[in-house]
Each structure stands twice: as structure tokens, then as C-alpha cells.
C-alpha atoms as a PDB file:
ATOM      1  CA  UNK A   1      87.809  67.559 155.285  1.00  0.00           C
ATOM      2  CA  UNK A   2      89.469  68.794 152.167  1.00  0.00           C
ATOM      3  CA  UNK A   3      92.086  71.190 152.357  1.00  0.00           C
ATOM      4  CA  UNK A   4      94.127  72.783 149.324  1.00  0.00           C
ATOM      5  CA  UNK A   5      93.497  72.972 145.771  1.00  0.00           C
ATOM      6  CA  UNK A   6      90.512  71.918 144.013  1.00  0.00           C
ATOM      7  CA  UNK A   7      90.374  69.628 140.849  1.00  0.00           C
ATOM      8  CA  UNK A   8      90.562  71.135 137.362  1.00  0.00           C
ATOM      9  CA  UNK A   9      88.604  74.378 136.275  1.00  0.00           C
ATOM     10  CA  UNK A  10      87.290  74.694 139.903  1.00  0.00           C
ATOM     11  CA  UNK A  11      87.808  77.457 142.060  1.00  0.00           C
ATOM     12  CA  UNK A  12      90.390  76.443 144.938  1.00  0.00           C
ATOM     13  CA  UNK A  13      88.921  79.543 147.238  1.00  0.00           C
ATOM     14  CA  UNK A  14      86.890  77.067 149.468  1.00  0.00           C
ATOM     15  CA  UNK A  15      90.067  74.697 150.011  1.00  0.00           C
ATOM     16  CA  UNK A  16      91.834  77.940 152.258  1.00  0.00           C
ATOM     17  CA  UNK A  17      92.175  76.431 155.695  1.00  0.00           C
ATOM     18  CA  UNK A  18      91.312  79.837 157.230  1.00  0.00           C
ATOM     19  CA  UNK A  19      87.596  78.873 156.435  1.00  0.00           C
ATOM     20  CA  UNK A  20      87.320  76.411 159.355  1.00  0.00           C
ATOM     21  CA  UNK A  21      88.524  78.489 161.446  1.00  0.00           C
ATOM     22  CA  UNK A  22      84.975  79.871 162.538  1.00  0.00           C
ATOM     23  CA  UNK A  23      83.746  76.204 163.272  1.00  0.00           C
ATOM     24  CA  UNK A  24      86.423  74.965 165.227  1.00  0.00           C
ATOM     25  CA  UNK A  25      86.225  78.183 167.498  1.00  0.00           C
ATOM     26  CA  UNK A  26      82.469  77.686 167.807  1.00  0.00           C
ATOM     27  CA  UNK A  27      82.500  73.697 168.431  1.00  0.00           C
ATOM     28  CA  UNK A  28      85.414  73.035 170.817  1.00  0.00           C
ATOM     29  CA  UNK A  29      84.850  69.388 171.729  1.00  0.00           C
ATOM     30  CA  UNK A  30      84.535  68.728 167.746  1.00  0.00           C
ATOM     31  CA  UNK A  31      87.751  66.918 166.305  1.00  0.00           C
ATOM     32  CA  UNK A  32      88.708  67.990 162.572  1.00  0.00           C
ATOM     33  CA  UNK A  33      90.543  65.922 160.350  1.00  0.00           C
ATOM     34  CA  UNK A  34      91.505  67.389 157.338  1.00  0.00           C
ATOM     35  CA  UNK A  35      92.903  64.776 154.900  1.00  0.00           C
ATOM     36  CA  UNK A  36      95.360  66.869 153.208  1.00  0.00           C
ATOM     37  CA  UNK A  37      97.737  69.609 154.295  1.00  0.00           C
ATOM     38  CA  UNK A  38      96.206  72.932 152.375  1.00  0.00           C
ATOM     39  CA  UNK A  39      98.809  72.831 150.123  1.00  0.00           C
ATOM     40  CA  UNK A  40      99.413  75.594 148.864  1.00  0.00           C
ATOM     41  CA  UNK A  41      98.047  77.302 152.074  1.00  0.00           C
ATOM     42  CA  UNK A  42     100.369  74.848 154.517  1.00  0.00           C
ATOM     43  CA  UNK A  43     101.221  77.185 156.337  1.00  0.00           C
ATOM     44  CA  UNK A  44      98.241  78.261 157.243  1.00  0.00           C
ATOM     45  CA  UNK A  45      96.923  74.952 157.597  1.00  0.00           C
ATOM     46  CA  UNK A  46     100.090  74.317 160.501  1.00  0.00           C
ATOM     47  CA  UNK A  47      98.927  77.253 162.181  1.00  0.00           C
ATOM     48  CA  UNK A  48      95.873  76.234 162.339  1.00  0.00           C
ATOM     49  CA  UNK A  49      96.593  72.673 163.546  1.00  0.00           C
ATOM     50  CA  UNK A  50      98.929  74.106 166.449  1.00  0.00           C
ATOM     51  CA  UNK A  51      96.483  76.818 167.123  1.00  0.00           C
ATOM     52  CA  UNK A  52      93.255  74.567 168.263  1.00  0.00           C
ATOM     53  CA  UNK A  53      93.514  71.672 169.823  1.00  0.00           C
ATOM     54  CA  UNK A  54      90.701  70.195 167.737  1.00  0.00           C
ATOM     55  CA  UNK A  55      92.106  70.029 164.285  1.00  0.00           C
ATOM     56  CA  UNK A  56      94.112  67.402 163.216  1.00  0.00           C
ATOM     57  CA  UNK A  57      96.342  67.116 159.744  1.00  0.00           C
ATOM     58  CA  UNK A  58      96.260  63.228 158.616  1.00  0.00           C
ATOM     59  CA  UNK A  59      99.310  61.909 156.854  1.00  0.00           C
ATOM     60  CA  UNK A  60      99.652  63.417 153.317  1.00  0.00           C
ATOM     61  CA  UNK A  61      99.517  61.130 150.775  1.00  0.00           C
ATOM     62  CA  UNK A  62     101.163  63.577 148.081  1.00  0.00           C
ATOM     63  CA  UNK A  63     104.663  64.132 147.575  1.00  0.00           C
ATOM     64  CA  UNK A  64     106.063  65.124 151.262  1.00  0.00           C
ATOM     65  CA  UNK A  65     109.595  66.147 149.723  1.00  0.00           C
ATOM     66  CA  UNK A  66     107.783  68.509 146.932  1.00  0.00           C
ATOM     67  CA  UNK A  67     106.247  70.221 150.591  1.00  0.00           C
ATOM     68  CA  UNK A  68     109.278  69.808 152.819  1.00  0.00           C
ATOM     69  CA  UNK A  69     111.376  71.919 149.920  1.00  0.00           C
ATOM     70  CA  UNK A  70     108.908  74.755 149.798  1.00  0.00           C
ATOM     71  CA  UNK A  71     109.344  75.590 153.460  1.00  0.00           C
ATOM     72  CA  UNK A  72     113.087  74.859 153.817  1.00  0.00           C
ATOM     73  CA  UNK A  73     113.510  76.373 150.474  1.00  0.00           C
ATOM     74  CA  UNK A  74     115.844  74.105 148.930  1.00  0.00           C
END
């Protein structure tokens, strides 16, 4: 799944990782892989990850350090 923001003059509302939440509560046994990390809801996204056992955050393929800065703020 896609998580995060959206291409060019596309609203980015429907990329919130907060949406899924719903499914993954209602379909336990169902594994979801999102293929990016929300950014810039990765925070959320984390939660989310640690919070059910049935989503899973594959290896970003954008700029790790960009996202490591923003939460150790340096």
C-alpha cells in the first residue's frame, strides 16, 4: 500500500496512515505492507506498525537520513 504524500497537484489526505487503521482492526489474519513509511505522517505510520501485528513497513527506498534527522532533530 501507499503511504505518504501523493504526486503533484494531488491531494495527499488519502496517504495518512491512520486510514488503515479500520481494516487492519477488522481483518486480523490480513498482513499489510505498506511500501513507504507515511512520510510526513511517520510517526504515525510507526505507531501503527508497533500497534498491530499485521502491518508491516518495507524498506524505504527514499532518503533514510532526510527521515532519521526529522525525528532525532538534527
Amino acid at each position: 500500500m501507499q503511504a505518504g504524500l501523493k504526486g503533484p497537484l494531488r491531494s495527499s489526505e488519502s496517504g495518512r496512515p491512520a486510514h488503515i487503521e479500520g481494516v487492519a482492526l477488522d481483518s486480523p489474519d490480513l498482513k499489510i505492507v505498506f511500501g513507504h513509511i507515511g512520510y510526513p505522517w511517520h510517526n504515525e505510520m510507526i505507531a501503527f506498525a508497533t500497534k498491530f501485528p499485521n502491518i508491516y513497513i518495507a524498506p524505504p527506498h527514499t532518503n533514510l537520513s532526510t527521515i532519521l534527522r526529522s525525528w532525532f532533530h538534527l
